[in-house]
C-alpha atoms as a PDB file:
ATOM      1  CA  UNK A   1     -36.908  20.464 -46.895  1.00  0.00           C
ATOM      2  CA  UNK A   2     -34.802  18.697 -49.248  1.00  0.00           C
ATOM      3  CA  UNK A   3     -32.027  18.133 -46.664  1.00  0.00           C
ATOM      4  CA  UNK A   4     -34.562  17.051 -43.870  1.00  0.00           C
ATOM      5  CA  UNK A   5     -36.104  14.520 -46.305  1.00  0.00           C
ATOM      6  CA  UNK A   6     -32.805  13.156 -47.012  1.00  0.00           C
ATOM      7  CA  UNK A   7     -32.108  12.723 -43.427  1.00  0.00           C
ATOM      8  CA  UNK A   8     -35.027  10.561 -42.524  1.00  0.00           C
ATOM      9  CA  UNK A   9     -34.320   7.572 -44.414  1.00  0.00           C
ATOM     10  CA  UNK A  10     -30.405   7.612 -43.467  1.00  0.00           C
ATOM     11  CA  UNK A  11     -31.929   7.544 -39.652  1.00  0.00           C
ATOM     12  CA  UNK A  12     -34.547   4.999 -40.461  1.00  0.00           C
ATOM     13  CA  UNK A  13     -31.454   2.709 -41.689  1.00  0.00           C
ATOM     14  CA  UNK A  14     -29.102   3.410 -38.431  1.00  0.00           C
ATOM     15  CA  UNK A  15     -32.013   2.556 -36.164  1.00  0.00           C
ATOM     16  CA  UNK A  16     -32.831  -0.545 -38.391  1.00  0.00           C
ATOM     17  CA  UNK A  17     -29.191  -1.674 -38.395  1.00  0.00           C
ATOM     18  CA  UNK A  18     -29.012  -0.676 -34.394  1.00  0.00           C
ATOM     19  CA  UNK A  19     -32.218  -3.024 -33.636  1.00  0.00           C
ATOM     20  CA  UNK A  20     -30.678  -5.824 -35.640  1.00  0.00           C
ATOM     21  CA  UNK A  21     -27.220  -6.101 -33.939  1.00  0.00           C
ATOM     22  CA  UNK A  22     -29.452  -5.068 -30.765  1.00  0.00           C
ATOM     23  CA  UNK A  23     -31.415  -8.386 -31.502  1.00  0.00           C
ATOM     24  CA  UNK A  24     -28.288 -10.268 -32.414  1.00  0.00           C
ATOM     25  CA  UNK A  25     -26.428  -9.984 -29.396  1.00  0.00           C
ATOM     26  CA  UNK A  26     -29.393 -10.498 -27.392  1.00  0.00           C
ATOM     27  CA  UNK A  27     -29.763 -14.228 -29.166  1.00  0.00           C
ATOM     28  CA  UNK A  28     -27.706 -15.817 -26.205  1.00  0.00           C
ATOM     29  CA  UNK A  29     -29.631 -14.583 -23.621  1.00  0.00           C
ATOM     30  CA  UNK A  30     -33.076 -15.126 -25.009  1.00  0.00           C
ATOM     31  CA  UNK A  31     -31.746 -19.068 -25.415  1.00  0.00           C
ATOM     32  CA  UNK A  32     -30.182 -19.081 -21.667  1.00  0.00           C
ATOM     33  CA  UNK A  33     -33.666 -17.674 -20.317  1.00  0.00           C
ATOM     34  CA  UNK A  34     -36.123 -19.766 -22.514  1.00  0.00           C
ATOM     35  CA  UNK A  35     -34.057 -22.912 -21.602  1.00  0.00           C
ATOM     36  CA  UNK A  36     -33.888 -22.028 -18.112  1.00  0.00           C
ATOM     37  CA  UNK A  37     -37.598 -21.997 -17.989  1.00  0.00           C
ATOM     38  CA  UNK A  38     -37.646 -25.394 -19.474  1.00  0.00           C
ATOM     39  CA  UNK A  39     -37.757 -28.566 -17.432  1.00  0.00           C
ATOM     40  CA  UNK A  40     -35.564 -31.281 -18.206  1.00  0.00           C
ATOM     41  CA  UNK A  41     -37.487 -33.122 -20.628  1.00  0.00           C
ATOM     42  CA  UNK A  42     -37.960 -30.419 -22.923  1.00  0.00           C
ATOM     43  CA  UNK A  43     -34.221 -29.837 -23.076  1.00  0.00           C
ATOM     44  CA  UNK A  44     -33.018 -30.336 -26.532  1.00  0.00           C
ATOM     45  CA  UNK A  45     -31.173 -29.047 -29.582  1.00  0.00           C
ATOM     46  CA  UNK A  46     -33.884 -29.571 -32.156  1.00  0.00           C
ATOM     47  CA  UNK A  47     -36.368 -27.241 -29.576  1.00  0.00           C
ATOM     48  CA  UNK A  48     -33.902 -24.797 -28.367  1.00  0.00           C
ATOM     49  CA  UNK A  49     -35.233 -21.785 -30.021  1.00  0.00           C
ATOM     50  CA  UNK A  50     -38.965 -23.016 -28.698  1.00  0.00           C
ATOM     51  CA  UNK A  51     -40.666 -21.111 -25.927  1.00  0.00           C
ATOM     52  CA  UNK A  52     -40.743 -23.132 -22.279  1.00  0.00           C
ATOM     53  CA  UNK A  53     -44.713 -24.977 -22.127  1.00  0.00           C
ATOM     54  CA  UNK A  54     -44.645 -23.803 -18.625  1.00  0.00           C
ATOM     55  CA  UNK A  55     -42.247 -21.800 -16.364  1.00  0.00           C
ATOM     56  CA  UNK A  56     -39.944 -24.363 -14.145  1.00  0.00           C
ATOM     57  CA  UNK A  57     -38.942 -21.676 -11.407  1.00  0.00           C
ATOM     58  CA  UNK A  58     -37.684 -24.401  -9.452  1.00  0.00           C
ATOM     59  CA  UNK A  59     -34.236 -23.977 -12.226  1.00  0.00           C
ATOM     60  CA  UNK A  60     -33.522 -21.058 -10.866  1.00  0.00           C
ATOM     61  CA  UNK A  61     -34.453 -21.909  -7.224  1.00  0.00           C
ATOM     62  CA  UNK A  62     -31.947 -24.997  -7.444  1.00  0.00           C
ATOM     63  CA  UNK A  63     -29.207 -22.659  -9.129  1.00  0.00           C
ATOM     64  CA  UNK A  64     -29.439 -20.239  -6.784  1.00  0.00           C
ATOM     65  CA  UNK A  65     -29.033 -22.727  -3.873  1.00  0.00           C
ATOM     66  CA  UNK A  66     -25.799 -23.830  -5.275  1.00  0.00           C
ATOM     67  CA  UNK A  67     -24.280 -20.596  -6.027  1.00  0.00           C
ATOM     68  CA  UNK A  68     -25.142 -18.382  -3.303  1.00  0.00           C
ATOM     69  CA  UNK A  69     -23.040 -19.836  -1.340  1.00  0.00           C
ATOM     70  CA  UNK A  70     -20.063 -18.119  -3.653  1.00  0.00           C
ATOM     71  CA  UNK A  71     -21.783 -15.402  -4.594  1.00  0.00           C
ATOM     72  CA  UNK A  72     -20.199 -13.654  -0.866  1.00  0.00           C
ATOM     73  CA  UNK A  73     -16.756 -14.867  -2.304  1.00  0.00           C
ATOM     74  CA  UNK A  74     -17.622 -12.603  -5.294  1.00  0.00           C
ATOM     75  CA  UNK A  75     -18.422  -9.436  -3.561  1.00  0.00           C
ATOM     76  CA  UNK A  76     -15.423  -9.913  -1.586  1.00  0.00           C
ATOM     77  CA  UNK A  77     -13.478  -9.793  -4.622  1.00  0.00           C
ATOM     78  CA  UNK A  78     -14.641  -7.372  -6.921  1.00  0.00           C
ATOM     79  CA  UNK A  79     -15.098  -4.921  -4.190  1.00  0.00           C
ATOM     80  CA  UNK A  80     -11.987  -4.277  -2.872  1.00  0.00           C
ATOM     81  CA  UNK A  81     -10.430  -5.252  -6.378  1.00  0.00           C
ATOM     82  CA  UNK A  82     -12.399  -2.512  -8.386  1.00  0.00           C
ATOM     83  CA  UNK A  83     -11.623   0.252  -5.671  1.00  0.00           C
ATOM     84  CA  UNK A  84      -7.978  -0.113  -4.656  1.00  0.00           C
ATOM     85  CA  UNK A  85      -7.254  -0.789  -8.183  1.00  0.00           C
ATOM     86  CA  UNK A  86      -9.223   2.109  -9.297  1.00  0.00           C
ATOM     87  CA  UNK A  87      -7.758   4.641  -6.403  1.00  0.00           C
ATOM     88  CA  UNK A  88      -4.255   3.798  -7.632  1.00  0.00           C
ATOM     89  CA  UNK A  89      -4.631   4.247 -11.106  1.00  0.00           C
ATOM     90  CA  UNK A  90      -6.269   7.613 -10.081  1.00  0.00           C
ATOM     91  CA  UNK A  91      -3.004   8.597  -8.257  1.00  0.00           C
ATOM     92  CA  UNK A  92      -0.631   7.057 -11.253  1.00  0.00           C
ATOM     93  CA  UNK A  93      -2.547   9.141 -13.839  1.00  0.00           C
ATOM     94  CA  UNK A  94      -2.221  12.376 -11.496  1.00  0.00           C
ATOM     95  CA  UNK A  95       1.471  12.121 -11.134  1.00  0.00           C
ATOM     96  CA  UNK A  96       2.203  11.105 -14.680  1.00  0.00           C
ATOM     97  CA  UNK A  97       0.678  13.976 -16.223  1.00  0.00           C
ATOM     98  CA  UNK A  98       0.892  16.499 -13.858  1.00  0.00           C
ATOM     99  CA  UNK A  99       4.173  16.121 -12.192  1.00  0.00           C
ATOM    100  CA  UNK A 100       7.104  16.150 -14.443  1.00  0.00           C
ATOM    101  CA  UNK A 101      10.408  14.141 -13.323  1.00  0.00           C
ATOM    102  CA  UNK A 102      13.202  12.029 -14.691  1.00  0.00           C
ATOM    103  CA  UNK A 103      11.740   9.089 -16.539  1.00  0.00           C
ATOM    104  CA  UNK A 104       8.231  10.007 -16.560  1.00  0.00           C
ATOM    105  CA  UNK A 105       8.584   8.990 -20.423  1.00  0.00           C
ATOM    106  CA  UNK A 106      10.076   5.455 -19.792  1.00  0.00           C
ATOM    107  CA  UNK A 107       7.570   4.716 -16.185  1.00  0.00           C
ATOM    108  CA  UNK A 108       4.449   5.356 -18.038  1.00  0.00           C
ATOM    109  CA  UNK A 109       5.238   2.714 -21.254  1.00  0.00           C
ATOM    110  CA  UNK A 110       6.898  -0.081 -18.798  1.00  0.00           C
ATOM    111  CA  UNK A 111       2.968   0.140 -16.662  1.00  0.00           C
ATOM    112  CA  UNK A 112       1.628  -0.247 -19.585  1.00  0.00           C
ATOM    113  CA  UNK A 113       3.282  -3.324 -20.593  1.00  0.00           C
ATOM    114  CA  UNK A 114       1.033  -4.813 -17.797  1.00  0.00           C
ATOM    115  CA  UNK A 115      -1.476  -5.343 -20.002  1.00  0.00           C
ATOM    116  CA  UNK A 116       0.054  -7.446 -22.673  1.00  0.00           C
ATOM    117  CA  UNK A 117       1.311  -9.906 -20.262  1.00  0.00           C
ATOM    118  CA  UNK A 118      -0.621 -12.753 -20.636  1.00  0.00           C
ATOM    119  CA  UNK A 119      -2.206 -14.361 -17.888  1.00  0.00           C
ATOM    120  CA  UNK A 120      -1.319 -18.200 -18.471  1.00  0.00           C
ATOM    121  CA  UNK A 121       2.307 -16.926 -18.767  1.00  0.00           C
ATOM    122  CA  UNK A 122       2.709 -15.799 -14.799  1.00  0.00           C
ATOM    123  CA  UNK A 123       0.663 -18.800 -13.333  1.00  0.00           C
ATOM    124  CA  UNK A 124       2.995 -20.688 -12.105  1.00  0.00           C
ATOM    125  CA  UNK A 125       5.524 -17.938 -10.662  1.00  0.00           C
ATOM    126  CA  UNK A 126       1.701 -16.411  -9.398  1.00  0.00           C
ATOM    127  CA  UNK A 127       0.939 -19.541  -7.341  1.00  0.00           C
ATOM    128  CA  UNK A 128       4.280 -19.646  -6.219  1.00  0.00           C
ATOM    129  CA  UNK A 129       4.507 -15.819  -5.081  1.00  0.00           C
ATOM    130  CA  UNK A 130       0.742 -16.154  -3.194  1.00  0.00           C
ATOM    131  CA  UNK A 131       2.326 -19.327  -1.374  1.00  0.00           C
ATOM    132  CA  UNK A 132       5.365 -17.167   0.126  1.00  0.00           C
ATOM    133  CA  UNK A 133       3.417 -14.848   1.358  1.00  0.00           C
ATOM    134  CA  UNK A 134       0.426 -16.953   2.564  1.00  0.00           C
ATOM    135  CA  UNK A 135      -2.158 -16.407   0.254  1.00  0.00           C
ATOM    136  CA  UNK A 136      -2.623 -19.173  -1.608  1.00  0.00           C
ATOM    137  CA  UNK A 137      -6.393 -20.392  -2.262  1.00  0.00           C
ATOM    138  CA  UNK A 138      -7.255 -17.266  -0.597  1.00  0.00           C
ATOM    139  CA  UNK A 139     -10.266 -14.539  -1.608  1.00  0.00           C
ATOM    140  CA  UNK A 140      -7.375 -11.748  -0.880  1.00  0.00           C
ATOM    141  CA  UNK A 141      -4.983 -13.354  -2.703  1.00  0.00           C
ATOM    142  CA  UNK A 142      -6.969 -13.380  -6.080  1.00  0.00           C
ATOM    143  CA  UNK A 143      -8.098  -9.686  -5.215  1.00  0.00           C
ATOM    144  CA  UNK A 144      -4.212  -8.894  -5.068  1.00  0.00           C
ATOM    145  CA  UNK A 145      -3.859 -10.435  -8.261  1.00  0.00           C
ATOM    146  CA  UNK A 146      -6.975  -8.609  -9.869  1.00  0.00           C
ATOM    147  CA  UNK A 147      -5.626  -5.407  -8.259  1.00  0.00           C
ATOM    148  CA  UNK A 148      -2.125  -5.591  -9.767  1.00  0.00           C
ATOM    149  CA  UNK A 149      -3.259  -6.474 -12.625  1.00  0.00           C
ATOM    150  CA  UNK A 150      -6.135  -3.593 -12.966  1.00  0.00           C
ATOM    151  CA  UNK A 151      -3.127  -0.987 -12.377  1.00  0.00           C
ATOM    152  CA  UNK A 152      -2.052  -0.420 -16.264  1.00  0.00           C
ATOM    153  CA  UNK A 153      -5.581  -0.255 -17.622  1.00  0.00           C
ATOM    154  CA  UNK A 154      -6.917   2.207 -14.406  1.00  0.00           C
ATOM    155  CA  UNK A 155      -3.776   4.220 -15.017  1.00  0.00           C
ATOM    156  CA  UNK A 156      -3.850   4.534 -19.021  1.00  0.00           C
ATOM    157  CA  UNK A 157      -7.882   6.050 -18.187  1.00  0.00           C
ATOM    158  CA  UNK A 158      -6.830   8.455 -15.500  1.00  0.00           C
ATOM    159  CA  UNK A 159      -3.794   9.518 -17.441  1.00  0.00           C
ATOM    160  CA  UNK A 160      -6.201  10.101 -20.450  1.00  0.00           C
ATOM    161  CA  UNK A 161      -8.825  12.184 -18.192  1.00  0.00           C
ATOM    162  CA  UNK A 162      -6.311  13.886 -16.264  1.00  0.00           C
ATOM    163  CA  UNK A 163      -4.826  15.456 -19.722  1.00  0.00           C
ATOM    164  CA  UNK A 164      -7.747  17.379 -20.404  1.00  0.00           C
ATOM    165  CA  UNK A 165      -7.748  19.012 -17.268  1.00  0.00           C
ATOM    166  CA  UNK A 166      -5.500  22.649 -17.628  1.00  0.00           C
ATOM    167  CA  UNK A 167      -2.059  22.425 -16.038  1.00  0.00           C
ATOM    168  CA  UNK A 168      -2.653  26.026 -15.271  1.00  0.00           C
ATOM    169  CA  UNK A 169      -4.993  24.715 -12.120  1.00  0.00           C
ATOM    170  CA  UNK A 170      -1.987  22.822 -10.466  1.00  0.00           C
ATOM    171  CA  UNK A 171       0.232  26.507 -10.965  1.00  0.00           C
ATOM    172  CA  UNK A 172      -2.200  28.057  -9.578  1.00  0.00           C
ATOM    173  CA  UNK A 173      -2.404  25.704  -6.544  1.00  0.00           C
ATOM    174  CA  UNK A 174       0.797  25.448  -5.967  1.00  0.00           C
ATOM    175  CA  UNK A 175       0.866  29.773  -5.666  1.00  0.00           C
ATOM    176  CA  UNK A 176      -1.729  29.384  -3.599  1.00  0.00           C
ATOM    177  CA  UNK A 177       0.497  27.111  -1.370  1.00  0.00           C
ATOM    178  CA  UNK A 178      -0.939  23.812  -1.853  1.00  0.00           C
ATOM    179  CA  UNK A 179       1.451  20.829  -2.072  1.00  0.00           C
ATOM    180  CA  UNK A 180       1.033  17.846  -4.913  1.00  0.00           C
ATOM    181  CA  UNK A 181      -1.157  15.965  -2.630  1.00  0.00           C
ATOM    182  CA  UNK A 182      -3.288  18.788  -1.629  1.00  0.00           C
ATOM    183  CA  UNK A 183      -3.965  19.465  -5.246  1.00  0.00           C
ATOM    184  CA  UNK A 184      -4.877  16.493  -5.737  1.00  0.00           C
ATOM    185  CA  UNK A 185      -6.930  15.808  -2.976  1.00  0.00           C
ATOM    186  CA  UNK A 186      -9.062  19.596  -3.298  1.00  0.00           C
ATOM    187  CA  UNK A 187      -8.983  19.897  -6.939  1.00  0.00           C
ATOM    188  CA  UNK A 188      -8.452  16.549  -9.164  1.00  0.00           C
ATOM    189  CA  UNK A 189     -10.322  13.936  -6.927  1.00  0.00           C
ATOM    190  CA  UNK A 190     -13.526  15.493  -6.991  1.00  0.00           C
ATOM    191  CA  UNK A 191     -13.397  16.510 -11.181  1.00  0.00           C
ATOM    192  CA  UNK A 192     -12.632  12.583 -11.328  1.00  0.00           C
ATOM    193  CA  UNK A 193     -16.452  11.684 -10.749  1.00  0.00           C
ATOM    194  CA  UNK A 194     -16.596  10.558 -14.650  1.00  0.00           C
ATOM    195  CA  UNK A 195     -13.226   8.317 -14.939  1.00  0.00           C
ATOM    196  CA  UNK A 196     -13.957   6.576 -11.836  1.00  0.00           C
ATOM    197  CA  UNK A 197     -17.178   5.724 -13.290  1.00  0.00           C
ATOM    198  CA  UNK A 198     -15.502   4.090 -15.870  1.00  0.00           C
ATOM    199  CA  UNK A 199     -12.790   2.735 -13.694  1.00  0.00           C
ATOM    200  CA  UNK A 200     -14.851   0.716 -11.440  1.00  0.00           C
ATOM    201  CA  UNK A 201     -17.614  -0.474 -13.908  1.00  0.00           C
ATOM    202  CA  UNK A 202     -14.510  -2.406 -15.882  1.00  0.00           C
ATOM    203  CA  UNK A 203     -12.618  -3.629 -12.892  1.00  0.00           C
ATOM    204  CA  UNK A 204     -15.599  -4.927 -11.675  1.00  0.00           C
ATOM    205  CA  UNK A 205     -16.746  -6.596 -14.541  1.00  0.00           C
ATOM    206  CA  UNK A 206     -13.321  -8.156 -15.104  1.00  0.00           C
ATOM    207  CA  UNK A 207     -13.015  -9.598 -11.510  1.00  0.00           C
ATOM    208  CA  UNK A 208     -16.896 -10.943 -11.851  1.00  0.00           C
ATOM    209  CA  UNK A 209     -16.210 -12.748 -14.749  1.00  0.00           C
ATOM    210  CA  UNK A 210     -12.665 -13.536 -13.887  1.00  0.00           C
ATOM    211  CA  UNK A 211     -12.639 -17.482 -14.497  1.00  0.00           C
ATOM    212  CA  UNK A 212      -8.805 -18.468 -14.582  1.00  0.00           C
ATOM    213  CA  UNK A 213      -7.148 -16.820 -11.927  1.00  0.00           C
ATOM    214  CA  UNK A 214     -10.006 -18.172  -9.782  1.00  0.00           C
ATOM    215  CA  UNK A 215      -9.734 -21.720 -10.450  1.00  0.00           C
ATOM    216  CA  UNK A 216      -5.950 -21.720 -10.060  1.00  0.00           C
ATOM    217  CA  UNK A 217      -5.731 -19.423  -6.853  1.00  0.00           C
ATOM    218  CA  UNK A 218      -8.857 -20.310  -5.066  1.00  0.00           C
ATOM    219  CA  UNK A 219      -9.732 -23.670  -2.988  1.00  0.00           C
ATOM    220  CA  UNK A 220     -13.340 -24.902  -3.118  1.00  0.00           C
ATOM    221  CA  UNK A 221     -14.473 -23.278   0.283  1.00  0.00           C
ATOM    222  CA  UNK A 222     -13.403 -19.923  -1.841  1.00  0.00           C
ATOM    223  CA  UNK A 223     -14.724 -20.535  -5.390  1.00  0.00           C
ATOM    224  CA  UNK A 224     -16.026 -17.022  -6.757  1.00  0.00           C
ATOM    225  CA  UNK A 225     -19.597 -17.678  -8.560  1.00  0.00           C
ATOM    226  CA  UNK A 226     -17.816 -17.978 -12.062  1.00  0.00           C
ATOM    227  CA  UNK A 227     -15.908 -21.102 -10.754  1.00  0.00           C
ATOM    228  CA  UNK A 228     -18.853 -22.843  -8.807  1.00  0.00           C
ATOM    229  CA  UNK A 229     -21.077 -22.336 -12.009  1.00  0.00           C
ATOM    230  CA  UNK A 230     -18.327 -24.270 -14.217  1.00  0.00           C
ATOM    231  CA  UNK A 231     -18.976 -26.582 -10.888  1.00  0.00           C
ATOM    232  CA  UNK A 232     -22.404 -27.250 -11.305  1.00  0.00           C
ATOM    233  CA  UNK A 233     -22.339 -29.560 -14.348  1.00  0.00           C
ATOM    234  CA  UNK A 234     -22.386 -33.223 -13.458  1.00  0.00           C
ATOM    235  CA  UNK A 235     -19.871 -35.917 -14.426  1.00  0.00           C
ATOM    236  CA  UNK A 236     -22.625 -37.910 -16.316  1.00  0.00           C
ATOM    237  CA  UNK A 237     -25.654 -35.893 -17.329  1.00  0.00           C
ATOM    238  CA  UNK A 238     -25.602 -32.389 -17.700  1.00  0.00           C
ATOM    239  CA  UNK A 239     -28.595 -30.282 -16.560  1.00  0.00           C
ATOM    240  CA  UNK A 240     -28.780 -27.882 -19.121  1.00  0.00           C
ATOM    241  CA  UNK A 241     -31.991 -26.176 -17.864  1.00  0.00           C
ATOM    242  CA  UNK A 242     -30.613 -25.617 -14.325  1.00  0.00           C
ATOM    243  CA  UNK A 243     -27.228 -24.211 -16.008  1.00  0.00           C
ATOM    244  CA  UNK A 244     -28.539 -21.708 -18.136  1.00  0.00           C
ATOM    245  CA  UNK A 245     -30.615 -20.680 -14.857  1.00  0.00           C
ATOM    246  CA  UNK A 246     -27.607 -20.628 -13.308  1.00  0.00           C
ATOM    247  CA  UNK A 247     -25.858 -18.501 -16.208  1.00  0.00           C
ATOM    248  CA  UNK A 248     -28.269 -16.128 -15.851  1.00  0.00           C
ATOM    249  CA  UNK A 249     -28.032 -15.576 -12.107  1.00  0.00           C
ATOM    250  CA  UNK A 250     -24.316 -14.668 -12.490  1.00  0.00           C
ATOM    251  CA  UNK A 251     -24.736 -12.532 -14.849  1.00  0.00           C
ATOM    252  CA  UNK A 252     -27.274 -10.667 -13.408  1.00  0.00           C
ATOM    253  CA  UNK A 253     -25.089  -8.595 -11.460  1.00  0.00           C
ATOM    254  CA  UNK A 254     -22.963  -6.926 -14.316  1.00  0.00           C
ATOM    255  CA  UNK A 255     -26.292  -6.910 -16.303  1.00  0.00           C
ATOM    256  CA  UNK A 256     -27.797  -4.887 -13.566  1.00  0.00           C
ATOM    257  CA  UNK A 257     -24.647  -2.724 -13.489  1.00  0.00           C
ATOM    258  CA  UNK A 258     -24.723  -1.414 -16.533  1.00  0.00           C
ATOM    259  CA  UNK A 259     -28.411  -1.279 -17.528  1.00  0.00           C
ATOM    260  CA  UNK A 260     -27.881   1.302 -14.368  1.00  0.00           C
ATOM    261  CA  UNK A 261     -24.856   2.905 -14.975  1.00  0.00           C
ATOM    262  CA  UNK A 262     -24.566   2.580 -18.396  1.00  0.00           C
ATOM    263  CA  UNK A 263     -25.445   5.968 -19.413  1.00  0.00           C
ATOM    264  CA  UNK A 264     -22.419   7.578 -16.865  1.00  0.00           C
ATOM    265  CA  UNK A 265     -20.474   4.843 -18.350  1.00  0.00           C
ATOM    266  CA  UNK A 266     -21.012   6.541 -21.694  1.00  0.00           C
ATOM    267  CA  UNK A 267     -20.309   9.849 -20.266  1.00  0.00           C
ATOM    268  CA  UNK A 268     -17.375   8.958 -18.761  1.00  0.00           C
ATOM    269  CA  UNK A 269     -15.922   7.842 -21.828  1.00  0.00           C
ATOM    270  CA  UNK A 270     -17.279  11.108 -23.998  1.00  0.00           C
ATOM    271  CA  UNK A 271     -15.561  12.869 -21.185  1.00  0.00           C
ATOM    272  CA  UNK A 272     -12.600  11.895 -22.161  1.00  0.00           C
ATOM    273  CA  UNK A 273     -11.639   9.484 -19.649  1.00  0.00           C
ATOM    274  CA  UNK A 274     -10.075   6.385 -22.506  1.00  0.00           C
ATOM    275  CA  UNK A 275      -7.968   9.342 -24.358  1.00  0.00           C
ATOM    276  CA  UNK A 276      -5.102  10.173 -24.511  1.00  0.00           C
END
């Protein structure tokens, strides 16, 4: 009785302390939403934290005019971005933990260096490469980019999940006959559920909210939604009320993503798909 008494005021604290950082990262989005209800006139500093007097839908009506028009530019970017990116990680982690050859040691440490590279440091070679080969201010050419550049984090997860799964399975495959892809086709790919989970919730967050590789590789006709919304402020007078609206919007996507996946986000990661 003792111990359970003790217990209940240590979990009354964690849930305190878990609504108030709940309620503190929520801040930004309760101003975005209250000031996209607001109409222009009630825009201000001083009332920022007020509730809207009345709900101006036409914000969001307005936003949504100016961005959908990006918003297929989006899709057609973190779609094929998060997938191919997220399929060849899968194979990378495979072969790096379960086949053993010269320089496995030195491959996996050099694909890793991918993601230190900053991005403002390969711009200009970047912009240079996607003109050679015809992609310049291209959708493809910034999924390219997003791909690449997905390949060291997608491969550091797999290779992490992949190690907890018994070498003894790919011995026993390969008695049974069963070449490297085979195995990995029949046996690995469908135990990978989890990491891709994982995989494909990050890449496509990244590309969504991908900002300077856009506005550097993209013309205007192929502005993802992050782009057009740094678009929609005016020269003169900002419309704060229609920006926030328009905030919200794109972030409604990868808000929607993970209030729905969250929870197999979470599993993927107790799985044991970022050790390693």
């Amino acid at each position: 009785m003792r111990l359970h008494g003790h217990r209940l005021p240590t979990r009354a604290l964690m849930y305190t302390l878990l609504l108030f950082f709940s309620l503190f990262y929520l801040i930004p989005m309760y101003v975005m939403l209250v000031t996209g209800f607001k109409s222009f006139d009630e825009v201000s500093l001083k009332t920022m934290w007020n509730l809207p007097t009345g709900l101006a839908f036409e914000n969001f009506r307005a936003a949504y005019e100016k961005l959908s028009p990006h918003l297929y530019n989006s899709l057609r970017l973190v779609i094929p971005s998060a997938m191919i990116s997220a399929m060849v990680g899968s194979v990378n982690g495979y072969v790096l933990t379960k086949w053993r050859f010269p320089g496995v040691g030195v491959l996996f440490p050099l694909i890793l260096f991918g993601m230190f590279i900053p991005y403002q440091s390969v711009l200009i070679p970047l912009v240079q490469f996607m003109s050679w080969i015809n992609l310049a201010g291209t959708i493809p050419g910034l999924a390219l980019t997003h791909i690449i550049y997905g390949i060291p984090i997608t491969t550091l997860i797999f290779r992490g999940y992949y190690a907890g799964i018994p070498t003894e399975m790919v011995e026993a495959a390969r008695i049974d006959g069963a070449s490297l892809i085979q195995t990995y086709i029949n046996i690995f790919l469908p135990l990978s559920i989890p990491a891709f989970v994982v995989v494909l919730i990050w890449q496509f967050t990244a590309s969504w909210n991908d900002f300077l590789f856009a506005v550097v590789l993209t013309n205007s006709a192929n502005w993802p939604i992050m782009v057009a919304l740094n678009n929609m402020a005016g020269s003169q007078i900002i419309a704060w009320n229609e920006q926030m609206a328009g905030s919200f919007l794109a972030a409604l996507p990868t808000l929607i993503v993970y209030t729905v996946l969250g929870r197999y986000f979470l599993r993927g990661l107790m799985s044991g798909a970022l050790k390693g």
